[in-house]
N, C-alpha and C. Protein backbone atom coordinates (compact mmCIF):
# COMPACT_ATOMS: atom_id res chain seq x y z
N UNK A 1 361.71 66.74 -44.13
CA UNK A 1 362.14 65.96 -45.28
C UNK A 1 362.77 66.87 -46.32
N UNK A 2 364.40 66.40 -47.02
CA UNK A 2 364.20 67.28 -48.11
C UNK A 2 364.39 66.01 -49.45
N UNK A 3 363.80 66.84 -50.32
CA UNK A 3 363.84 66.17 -51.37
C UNK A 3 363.16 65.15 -51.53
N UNK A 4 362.10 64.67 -50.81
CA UNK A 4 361.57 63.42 -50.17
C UNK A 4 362.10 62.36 -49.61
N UNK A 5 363.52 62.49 -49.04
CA UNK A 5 364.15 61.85 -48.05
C UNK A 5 363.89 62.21 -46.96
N UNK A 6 364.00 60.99 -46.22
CA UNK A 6 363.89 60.86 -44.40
C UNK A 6 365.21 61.51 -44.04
N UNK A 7 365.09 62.38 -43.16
CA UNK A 7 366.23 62.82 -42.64
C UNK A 7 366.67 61.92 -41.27
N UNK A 8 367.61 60.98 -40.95
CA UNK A 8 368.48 60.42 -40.38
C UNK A 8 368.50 61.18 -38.65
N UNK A 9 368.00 60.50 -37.94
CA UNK A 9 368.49 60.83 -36.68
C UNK A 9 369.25 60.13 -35.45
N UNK A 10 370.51 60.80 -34.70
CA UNK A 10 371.18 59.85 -34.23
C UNK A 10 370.44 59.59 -32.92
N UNK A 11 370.36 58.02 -32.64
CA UNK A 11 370.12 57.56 -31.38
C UNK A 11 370.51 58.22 -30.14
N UNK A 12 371.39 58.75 -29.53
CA UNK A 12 371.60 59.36 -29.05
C UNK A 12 371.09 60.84 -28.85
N UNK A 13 370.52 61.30 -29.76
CA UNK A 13 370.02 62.62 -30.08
C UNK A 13 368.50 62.25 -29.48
N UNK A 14 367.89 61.17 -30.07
CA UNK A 14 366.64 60.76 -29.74
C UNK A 14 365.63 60.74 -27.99
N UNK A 15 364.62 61.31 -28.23
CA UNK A 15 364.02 61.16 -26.68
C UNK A 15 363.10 59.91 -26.50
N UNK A 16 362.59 59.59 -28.03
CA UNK A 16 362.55 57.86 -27.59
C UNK A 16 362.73 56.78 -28.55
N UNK A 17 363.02 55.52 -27.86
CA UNK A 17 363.84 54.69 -29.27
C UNK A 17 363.10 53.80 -29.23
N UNK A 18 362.81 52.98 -30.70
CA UNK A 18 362.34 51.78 -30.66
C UNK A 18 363.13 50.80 -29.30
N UNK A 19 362.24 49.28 -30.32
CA UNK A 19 363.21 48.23 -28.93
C UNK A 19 363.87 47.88 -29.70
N UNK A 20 364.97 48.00 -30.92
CA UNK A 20 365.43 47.86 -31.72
C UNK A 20 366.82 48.68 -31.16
N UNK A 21 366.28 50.25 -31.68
CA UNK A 21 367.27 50.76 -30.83
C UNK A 21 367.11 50.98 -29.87
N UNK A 22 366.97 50.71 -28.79
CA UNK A 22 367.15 50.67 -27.22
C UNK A 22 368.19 49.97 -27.46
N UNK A 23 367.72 47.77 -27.85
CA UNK A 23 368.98 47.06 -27.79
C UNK A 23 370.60 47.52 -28.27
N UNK A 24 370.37 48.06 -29.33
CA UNK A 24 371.70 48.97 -30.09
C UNK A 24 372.58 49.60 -28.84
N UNK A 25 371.58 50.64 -28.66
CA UNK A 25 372.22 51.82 -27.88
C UNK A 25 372.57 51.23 -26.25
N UNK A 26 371.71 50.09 -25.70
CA UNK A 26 372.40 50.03 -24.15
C UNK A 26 372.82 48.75 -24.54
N UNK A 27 372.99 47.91 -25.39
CA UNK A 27 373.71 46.86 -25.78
C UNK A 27 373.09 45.58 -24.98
N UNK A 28 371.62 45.64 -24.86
CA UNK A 28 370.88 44.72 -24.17
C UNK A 28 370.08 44.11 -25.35
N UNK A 29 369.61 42.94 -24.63
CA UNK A 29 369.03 42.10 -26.05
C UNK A 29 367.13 42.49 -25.92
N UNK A 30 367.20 42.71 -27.26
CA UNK A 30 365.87 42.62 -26.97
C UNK A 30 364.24 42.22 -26.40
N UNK A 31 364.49 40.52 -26.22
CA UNK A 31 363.78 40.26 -25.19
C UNK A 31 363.95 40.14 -23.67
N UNK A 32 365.08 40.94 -23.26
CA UNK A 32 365.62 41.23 -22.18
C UNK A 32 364.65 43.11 -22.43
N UNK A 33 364.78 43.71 -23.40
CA UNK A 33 363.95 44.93 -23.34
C UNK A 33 362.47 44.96 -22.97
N UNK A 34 362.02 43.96 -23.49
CA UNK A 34 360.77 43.54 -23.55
C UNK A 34 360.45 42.67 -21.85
N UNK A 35 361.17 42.17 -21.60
CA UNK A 35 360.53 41.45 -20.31
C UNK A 35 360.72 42.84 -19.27
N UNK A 36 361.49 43.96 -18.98
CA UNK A 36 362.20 44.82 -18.66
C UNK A 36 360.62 46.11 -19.06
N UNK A 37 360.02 46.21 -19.90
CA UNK A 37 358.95 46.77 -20.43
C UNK A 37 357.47 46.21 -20.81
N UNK A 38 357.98 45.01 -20.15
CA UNK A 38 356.12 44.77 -20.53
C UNK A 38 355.20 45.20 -19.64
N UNK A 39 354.97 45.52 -18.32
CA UNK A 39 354.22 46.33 -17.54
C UNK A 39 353.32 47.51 -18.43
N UNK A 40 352.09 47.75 -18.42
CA UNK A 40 351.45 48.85 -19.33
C UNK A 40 351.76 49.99 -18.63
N UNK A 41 352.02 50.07 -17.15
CA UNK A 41 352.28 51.27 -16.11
C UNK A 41 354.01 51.14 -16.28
N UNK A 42 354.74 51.01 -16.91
CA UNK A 42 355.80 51.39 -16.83
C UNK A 42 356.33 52.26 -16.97
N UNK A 43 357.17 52.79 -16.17
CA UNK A 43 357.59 54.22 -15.95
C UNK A 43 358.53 54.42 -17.40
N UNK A 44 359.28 53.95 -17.81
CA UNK A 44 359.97 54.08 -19.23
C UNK A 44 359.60 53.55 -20.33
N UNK A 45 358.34 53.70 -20.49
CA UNK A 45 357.89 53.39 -22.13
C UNK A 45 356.52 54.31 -22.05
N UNK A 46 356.51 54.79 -23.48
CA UNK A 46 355.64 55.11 -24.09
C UNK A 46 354.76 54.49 -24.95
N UNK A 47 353.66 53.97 -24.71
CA UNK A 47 352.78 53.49 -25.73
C UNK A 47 352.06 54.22 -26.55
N UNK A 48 352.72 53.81 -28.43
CA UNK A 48 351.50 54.51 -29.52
C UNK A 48 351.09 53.17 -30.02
N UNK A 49 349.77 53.52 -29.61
CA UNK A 49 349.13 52.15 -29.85
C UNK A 49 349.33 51.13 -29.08
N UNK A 50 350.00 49.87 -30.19
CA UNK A 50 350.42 48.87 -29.70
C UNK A 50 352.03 49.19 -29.58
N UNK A 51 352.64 49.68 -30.35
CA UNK A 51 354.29 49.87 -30.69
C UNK A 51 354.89 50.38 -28.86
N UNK A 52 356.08 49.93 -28.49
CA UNK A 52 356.32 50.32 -27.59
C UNK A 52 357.66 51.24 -27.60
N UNK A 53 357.54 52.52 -26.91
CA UNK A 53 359.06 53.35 -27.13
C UNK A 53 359.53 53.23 -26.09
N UNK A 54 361.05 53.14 -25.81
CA UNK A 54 361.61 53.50 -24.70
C UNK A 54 361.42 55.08 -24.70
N UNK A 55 361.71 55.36 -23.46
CA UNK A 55 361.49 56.64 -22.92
C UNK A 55 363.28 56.63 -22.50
N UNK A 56 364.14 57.12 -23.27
CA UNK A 56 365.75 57.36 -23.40
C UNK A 56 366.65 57.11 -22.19
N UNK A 57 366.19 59.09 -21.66
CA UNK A 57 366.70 59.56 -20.80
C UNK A 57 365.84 58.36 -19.22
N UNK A 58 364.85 58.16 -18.86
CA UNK A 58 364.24 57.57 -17.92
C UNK A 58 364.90 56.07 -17.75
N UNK A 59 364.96 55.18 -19.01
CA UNK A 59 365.93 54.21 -19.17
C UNK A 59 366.95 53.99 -18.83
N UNK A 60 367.68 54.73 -19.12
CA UNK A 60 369.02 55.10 -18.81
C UNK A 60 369.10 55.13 -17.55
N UNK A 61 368.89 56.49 -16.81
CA UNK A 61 368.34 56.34 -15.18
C UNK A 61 368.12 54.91 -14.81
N UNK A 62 367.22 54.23 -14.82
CA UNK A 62 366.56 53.08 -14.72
C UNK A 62 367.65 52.20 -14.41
N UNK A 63 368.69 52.24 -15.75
CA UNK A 63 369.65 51.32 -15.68
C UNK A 63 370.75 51.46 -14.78
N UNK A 64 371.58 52.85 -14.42
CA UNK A 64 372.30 53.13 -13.70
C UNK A 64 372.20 52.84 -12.39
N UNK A 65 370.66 52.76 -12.10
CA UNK A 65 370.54 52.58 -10.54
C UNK A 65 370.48 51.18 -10.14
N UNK A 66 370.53 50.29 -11.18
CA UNK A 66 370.62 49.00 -11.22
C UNK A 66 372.13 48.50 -10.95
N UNK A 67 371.85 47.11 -9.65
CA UNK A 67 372.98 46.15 -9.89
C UNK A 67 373.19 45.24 -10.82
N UNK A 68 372.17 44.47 -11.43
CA UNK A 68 371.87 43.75 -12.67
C UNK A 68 370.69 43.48 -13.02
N UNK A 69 370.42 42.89 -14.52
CA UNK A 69 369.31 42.84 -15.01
C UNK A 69 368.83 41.41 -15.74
C-alpha cells in the first residue's frame, strides 16, 4: 500500500481471480462460472472459506481443451 491506497492489479497479472473477474477476463457469464466450479474437488478453484477463486492459469487450460461449455 502507499499512502493508504490499494495498489491496482491487472487481471491478467493475477494467479487467481474472483468470479467477477474470471467472467471479465474469459468473457463467460458468471453463472456459467459457477455451474463450471461448483464441485468442492475442483481442479480450478481455490477455496478461502466460503469465497471461491479461479485458479487463472488451470482455467484457462481447462478452457482451451474444451469444445464448448
Amino acid at each position: 500500500m502507499e499512502n493508504g491506497t490499494k495498489k491496482e492489479v491487472a487481471i491478467a497479472e493475477k494467479a487467481f481471480l474472483t468470479l467477477e473477474e474470471a467472467a471479465a477476463y474469459f468473457n463467460i457469464g458468471i453463472n456459467k462460472i459457477r455451474e463450471l466450479t461448483r464441485d468442492d474437488h475442483c481442479p480450478y478453484v481455490l477455496w478461502n472459506g466460503t469465497k471461491r477463486l479461479i485458479k487463472r492459469k488451470a482455467f484457462e487450460d481447462f478452457l482451451n481443451s474444451q469444445y464448448s461449455i
